[in-house]
N, C-alpha and C. Protein backbone atom coordinates (compact mmCIF):
# COMPACT_ATOMS: atom_id res chain seq x y z
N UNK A 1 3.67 -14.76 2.23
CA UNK A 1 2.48 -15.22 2.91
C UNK A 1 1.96 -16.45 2.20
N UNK A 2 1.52 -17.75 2.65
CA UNK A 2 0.93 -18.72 2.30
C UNK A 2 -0.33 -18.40 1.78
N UNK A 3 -0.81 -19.17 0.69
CA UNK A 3 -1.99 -19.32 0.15
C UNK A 3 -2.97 -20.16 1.16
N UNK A 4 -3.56 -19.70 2.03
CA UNK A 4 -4.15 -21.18 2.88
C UNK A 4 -5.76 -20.94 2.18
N UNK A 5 -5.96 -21.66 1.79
CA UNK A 5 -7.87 -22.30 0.96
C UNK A 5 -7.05 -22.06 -0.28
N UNK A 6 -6.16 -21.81 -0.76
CA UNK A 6 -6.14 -21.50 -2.25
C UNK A 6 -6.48 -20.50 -3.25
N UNK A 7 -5.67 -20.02 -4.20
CA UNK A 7 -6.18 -19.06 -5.33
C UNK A 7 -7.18 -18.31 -5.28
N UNK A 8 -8.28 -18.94 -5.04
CA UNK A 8 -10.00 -18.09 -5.60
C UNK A 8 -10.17 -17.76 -4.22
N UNK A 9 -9.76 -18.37 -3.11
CA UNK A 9 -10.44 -17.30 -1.72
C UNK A 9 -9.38 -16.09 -1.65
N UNK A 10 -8.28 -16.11 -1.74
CA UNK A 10 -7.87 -15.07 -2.34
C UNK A 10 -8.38 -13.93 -2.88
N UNK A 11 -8.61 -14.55 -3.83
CA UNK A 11 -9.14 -13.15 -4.87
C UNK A 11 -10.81 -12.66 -4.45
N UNK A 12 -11.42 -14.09 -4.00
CA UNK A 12 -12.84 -13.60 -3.20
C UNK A 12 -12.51 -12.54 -2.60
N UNK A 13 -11.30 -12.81 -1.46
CA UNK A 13 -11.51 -11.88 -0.68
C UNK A 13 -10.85 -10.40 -0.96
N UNK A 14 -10.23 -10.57 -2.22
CA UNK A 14 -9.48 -8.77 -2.45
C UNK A 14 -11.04 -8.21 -3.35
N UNK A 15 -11.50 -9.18 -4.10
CA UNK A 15 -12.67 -8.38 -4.29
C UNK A 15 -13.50 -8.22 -3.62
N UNK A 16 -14.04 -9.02 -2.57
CA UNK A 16 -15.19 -7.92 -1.45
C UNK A 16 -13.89 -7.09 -0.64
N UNK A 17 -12.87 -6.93 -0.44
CA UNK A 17 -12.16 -5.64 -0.34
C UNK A 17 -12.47 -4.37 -0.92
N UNK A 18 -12.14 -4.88 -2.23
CA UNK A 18 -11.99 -3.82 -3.34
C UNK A 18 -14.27 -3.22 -3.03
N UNK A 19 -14.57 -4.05 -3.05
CA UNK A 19 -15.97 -3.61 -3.10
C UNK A 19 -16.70 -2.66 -1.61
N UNK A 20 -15.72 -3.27 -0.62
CA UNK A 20 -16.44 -2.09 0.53
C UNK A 20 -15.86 -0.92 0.46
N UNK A 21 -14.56 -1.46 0.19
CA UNK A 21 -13.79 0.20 -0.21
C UNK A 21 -14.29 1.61 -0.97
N UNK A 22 -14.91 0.70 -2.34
CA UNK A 22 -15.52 1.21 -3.03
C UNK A 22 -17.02 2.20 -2.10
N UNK A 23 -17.30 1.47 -1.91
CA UNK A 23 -18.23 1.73 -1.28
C UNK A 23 -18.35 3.24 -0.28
N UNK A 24 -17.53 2.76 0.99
CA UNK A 24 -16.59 3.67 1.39
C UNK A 24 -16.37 4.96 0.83
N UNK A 25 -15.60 4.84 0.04
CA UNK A 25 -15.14 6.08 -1.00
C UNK A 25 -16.21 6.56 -0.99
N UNK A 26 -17.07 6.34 -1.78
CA UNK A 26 -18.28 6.85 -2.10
C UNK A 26 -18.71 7.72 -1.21
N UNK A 27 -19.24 6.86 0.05
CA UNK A 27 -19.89 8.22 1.03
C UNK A 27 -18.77 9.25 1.97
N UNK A 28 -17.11 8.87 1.51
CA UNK A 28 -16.95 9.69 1.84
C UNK A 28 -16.77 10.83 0.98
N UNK A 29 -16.25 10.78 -0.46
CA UNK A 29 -16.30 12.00 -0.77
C UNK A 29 -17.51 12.66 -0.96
N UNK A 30 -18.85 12.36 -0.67
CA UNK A 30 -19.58 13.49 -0.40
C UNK A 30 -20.01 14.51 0.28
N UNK A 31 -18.73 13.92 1.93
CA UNK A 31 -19.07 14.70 2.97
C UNK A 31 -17.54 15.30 3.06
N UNK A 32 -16.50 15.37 2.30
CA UNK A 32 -15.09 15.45 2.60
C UNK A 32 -14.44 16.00 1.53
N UNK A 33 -13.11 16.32 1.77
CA UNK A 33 -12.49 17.11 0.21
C UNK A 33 -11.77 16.07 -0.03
N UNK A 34 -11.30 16.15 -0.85
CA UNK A 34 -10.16 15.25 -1.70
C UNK A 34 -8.98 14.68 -0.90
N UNK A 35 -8.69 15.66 -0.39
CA UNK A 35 -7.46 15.82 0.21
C UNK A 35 -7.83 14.70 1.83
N UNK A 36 -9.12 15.18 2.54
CA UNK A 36 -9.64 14.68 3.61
C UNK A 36 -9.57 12.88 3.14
N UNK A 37 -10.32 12.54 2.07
CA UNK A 37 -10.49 11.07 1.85
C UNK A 37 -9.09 10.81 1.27
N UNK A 38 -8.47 11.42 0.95
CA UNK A 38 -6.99 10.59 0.74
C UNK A 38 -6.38 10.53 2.23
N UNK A 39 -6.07 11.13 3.00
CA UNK A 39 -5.88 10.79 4.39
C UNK A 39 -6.67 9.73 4.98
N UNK A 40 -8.05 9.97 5.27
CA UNK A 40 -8.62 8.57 5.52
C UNK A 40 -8.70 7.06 5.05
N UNK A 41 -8.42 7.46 3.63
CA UNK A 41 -8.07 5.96 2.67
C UNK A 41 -6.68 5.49 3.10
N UNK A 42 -5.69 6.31 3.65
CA UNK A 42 -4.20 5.72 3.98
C UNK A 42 -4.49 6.08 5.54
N UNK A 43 -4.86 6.06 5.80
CA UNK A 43 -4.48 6.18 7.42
C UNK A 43 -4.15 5.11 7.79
N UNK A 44 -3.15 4.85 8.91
CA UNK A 44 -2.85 3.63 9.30
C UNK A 44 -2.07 2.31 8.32
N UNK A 45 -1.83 2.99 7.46
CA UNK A 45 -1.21 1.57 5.90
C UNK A 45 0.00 1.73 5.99
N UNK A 46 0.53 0.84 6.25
CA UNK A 46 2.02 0.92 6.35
C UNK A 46 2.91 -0.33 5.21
N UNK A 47 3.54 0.48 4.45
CA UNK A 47 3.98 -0.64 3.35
C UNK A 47 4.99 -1.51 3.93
N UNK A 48 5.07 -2.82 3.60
CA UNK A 48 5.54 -3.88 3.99
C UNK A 48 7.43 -3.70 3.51
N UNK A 49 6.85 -3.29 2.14
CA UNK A 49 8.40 -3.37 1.07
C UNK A 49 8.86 -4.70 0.60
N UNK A 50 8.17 -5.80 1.30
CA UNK A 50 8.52 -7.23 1.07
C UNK A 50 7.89 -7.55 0.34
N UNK A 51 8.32 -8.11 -1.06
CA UNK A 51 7.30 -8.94 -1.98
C UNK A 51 6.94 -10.15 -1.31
N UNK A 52 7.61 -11.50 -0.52
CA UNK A 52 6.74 -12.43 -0.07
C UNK A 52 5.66 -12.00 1.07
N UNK A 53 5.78 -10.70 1.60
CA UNK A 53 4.81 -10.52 2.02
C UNK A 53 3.12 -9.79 1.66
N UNK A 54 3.28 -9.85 0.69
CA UNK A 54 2.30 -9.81 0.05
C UNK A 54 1.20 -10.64 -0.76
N UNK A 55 0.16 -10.58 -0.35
CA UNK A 55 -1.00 -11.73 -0.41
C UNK A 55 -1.43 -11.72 -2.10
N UNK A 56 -0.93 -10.45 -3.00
CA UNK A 56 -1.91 -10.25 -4.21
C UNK A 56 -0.86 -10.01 -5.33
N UNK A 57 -0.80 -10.19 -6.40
CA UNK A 57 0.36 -8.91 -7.26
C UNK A 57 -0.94 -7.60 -7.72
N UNK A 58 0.03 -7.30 -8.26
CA UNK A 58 -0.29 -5.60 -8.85
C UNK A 58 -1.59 -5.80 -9.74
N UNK A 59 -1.59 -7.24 -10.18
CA UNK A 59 -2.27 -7.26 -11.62
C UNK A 59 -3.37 -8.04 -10.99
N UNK A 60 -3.27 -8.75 -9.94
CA UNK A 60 -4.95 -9.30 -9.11
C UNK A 60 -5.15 -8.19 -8.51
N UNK A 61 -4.97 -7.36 -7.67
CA UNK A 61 -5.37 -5.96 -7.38
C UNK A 61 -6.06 -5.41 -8.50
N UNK A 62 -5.53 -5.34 -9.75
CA UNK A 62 -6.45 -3.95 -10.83
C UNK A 62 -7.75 -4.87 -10.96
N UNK A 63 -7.32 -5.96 -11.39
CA UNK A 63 -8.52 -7.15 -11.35
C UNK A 63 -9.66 -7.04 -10.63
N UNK A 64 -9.46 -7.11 -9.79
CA UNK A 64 -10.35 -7.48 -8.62
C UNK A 64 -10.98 -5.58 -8.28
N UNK A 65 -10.42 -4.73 -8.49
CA UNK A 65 -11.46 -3.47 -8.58
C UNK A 65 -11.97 -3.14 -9.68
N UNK A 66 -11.60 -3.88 -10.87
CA UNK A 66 -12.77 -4.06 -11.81
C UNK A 66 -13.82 -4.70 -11.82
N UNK A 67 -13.61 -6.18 -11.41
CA UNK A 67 -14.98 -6.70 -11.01
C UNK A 67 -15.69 -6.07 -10.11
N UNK A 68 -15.42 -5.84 -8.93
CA UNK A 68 -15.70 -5.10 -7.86
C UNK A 68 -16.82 -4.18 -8.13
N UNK A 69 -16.16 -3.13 -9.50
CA UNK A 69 -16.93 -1.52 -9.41
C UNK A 69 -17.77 -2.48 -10.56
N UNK A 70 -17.40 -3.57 -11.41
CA UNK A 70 -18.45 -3.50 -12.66
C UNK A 70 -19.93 -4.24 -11.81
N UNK A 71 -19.97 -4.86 -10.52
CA UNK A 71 -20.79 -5.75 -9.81
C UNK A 71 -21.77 -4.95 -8.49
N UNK A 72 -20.99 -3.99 -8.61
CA UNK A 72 -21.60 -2.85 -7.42
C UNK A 72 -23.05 -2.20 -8.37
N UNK A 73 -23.50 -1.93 -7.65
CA UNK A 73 -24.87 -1.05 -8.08
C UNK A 73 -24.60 0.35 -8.76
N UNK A 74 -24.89 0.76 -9.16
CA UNK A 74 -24.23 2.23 -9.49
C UNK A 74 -23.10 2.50 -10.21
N UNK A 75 -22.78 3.48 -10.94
CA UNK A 75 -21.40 3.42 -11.95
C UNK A 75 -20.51 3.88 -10.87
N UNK A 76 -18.84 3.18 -10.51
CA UNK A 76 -18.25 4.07 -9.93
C UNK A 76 -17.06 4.69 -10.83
N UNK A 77 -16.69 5.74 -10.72
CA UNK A 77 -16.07 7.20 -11.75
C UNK A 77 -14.54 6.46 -11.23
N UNK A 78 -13.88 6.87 -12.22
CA UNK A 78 -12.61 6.44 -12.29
C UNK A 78 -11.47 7.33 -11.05
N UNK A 79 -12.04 8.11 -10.17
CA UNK A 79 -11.68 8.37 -9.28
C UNK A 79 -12.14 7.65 -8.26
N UNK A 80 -13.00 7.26 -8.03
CA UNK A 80 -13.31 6.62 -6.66
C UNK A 80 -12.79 5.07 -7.31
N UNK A 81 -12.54 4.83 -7.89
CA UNK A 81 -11.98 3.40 -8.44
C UNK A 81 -10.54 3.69 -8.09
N UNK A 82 -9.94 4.43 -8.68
CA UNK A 82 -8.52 4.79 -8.28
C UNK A 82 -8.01 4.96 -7.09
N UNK A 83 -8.39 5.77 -6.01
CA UNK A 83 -8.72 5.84 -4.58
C UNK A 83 -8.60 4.76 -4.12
N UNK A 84 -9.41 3.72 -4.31
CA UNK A 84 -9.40 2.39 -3.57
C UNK A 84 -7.93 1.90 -3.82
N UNK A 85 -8.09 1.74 -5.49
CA UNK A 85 -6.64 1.13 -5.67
C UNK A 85 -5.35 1.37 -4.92
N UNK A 86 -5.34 2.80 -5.23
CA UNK A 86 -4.11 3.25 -4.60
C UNK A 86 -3.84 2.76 -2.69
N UNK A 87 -5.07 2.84 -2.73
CA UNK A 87 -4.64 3.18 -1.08
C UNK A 87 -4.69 1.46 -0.40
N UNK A 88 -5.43 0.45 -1.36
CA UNK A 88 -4.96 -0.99 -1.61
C UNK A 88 -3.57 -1.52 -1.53
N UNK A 89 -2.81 -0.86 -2.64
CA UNK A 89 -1.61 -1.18 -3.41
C UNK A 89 -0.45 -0.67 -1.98
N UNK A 90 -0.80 0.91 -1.15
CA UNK A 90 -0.43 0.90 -0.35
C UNK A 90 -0.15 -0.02 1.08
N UNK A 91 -1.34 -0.87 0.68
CA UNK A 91 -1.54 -1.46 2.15
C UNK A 91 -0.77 -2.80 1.89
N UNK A 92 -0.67 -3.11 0.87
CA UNK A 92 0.28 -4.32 0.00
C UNK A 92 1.69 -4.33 0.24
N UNK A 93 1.80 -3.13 0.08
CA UNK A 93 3.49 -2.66 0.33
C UNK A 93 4.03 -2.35 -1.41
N UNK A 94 2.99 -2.25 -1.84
CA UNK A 94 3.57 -1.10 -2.98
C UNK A 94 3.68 0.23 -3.14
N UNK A 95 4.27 0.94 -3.88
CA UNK A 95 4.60 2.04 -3.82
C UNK A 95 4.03 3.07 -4.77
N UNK A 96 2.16 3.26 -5.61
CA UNK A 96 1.77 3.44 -6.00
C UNK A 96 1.54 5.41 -6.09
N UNK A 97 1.40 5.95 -7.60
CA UNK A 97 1.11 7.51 -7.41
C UNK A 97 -0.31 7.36 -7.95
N UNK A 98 -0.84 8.20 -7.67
CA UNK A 98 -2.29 8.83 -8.11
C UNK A 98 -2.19 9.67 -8.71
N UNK A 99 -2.71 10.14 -10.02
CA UNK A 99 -2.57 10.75 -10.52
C UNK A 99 -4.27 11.10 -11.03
N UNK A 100 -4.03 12.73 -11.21
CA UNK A 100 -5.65 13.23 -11.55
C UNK A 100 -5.25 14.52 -12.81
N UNK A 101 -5.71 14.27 -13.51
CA UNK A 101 -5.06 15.18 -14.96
C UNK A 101 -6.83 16.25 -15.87
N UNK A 102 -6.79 16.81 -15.99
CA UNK A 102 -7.42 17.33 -17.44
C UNK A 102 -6.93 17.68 -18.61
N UNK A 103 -7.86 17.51 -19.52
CA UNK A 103 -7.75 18.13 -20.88
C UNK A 103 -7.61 19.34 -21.08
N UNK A 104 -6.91 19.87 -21.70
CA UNK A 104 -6.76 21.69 -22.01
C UNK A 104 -7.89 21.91 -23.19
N UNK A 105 -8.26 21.34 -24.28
CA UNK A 105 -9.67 21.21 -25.16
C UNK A 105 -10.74 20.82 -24.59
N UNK A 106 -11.43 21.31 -24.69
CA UNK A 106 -12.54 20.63 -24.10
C UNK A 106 -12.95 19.92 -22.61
N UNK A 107 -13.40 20.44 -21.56
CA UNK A 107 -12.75 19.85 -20.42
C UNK A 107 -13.55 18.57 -20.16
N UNK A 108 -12.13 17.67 -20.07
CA UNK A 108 -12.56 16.23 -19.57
C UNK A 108 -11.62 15.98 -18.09
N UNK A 109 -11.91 15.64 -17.11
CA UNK A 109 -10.87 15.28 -16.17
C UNK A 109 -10.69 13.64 -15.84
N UNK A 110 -10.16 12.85 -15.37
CA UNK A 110 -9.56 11.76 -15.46
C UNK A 110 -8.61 11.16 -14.07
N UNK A 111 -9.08 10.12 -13.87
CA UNK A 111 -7.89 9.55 -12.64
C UNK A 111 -7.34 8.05 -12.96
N UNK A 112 -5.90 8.09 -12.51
CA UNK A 112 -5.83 6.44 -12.14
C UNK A 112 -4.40 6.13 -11.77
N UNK A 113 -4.02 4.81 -11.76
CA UNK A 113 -2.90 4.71 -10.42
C UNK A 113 -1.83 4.42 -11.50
N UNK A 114 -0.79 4.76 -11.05
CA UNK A 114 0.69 4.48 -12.10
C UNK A 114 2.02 3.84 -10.92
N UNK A 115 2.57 3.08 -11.19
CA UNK A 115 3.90 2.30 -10.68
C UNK A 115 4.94 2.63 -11.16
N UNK A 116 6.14 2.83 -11.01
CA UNK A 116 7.19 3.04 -11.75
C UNK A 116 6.87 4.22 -13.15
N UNK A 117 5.56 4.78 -13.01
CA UNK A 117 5.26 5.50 -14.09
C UNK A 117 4.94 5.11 -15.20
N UNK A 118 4.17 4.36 -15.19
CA UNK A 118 3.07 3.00 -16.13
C UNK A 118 1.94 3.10 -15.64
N UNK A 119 0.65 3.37 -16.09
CA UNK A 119 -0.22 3.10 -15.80
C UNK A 119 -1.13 2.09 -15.85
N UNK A 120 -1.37 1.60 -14.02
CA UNK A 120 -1.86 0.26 -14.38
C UNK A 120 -3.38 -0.23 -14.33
N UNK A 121 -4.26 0.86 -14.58
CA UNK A 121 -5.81 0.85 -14.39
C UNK A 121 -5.66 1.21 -15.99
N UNK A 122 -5.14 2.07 -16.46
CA UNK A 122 -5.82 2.32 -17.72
C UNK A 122 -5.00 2.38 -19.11
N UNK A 123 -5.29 2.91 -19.67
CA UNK A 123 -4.23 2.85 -20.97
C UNK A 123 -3.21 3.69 -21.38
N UNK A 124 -2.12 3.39 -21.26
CA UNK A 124 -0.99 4.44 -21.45
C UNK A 124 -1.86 5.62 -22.74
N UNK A 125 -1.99 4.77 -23.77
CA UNK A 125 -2.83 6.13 -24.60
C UNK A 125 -3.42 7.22 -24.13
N UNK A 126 -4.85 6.89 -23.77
CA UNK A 126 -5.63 7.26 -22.97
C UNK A 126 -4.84 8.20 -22.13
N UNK A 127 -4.18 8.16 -20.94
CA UNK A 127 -3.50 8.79 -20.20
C UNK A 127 -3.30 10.46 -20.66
N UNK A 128 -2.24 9.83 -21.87
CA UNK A 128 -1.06 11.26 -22.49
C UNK A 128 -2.13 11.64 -22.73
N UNK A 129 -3.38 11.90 -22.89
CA UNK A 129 -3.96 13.08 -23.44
C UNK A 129 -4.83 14.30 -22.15
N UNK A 130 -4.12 13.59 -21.07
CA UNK A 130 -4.59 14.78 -19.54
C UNK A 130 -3.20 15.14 -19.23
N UNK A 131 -3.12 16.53 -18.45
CA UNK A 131 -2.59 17.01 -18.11
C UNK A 131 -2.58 17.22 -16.65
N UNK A 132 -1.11 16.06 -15.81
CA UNK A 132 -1.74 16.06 -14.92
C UNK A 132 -1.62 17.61 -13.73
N UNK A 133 -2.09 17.50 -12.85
CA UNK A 133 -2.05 18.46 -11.74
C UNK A 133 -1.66 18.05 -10.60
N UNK A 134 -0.87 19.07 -9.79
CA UNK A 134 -0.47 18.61 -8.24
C UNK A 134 -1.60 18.48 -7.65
N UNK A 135 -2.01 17.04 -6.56
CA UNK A 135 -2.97 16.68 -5.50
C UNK A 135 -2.49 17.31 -4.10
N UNK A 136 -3.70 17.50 -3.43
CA UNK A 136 -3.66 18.16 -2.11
C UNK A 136 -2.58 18.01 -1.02
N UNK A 137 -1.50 16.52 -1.18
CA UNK A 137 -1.12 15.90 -0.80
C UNK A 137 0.19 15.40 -1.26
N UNK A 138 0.99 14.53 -0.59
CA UNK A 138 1.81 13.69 -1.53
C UNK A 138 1.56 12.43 -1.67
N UNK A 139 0.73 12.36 -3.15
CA UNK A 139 0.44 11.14 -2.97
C UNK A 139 0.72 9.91 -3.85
């Protein structure tokens, strides 16, 4: 896909993406299960599989839902950040897992998106210390 305006409208526009999405997410998981807003976040996304067809890489995507959630009003939780991503990365024509894990000490729970089994929202460190769990879904 051509760059037409250049670089920064680009990324303008994956971050007010990334930001209604966000948004989105939000009111839906308060009325929906997990499982419900992962269906609605992919509905209709059909991966391309073509890298020139794709408007963003992997690494302006994580980008751009960081600014996104750090510019939004309100903290958003590393699940509804993840959510977006994933179901982003889908619409890109990548091939992204979600992953949602806890701690067996102390309970902490945790989300975020992995490629090839790398995680690319957060820190491989960080990560190994949840245990993840099967999602409602295949996702």
């Amino acid at each position: 896909m051509t760059r037409v305006g250049g670089t920064s409208n680009i990324r303008f526009r994956i971050i007010a993406i990334q930001a209604w999405q966000l948004v989105r997410v939000r009111r839906l998981l308060k009325d929906n299960s997990l499982s419900a807003v992962m269906d609605r976040m992919t509905m209709h996304r059909e991966a391309s599989g073509r890298s020139s067809d794709r408007p963003a890489s992997v690494n302006e995507v994580v980008w751009a839902n960081k600014i996104a959630a750090a510019f939004l009003p309100g903290r958003y939780r590393c699940l509804e950040r993840s959510l977006v991503l994933y179901s982003t990365l889908i619409t890109l024509g990548y091939v992204p897992t979600l992953r949602i894990g806890a701690t067996v000490h102390g309970f902490r729970a945790h989300a975020w998106v992995e490629i090839d089994g790398q995680p690319i929202n957060d820190v491989p460190d960080l990560v190994r210390e949840f245990k993840t769990f099967p999602l409602p879904r295949n996702a």
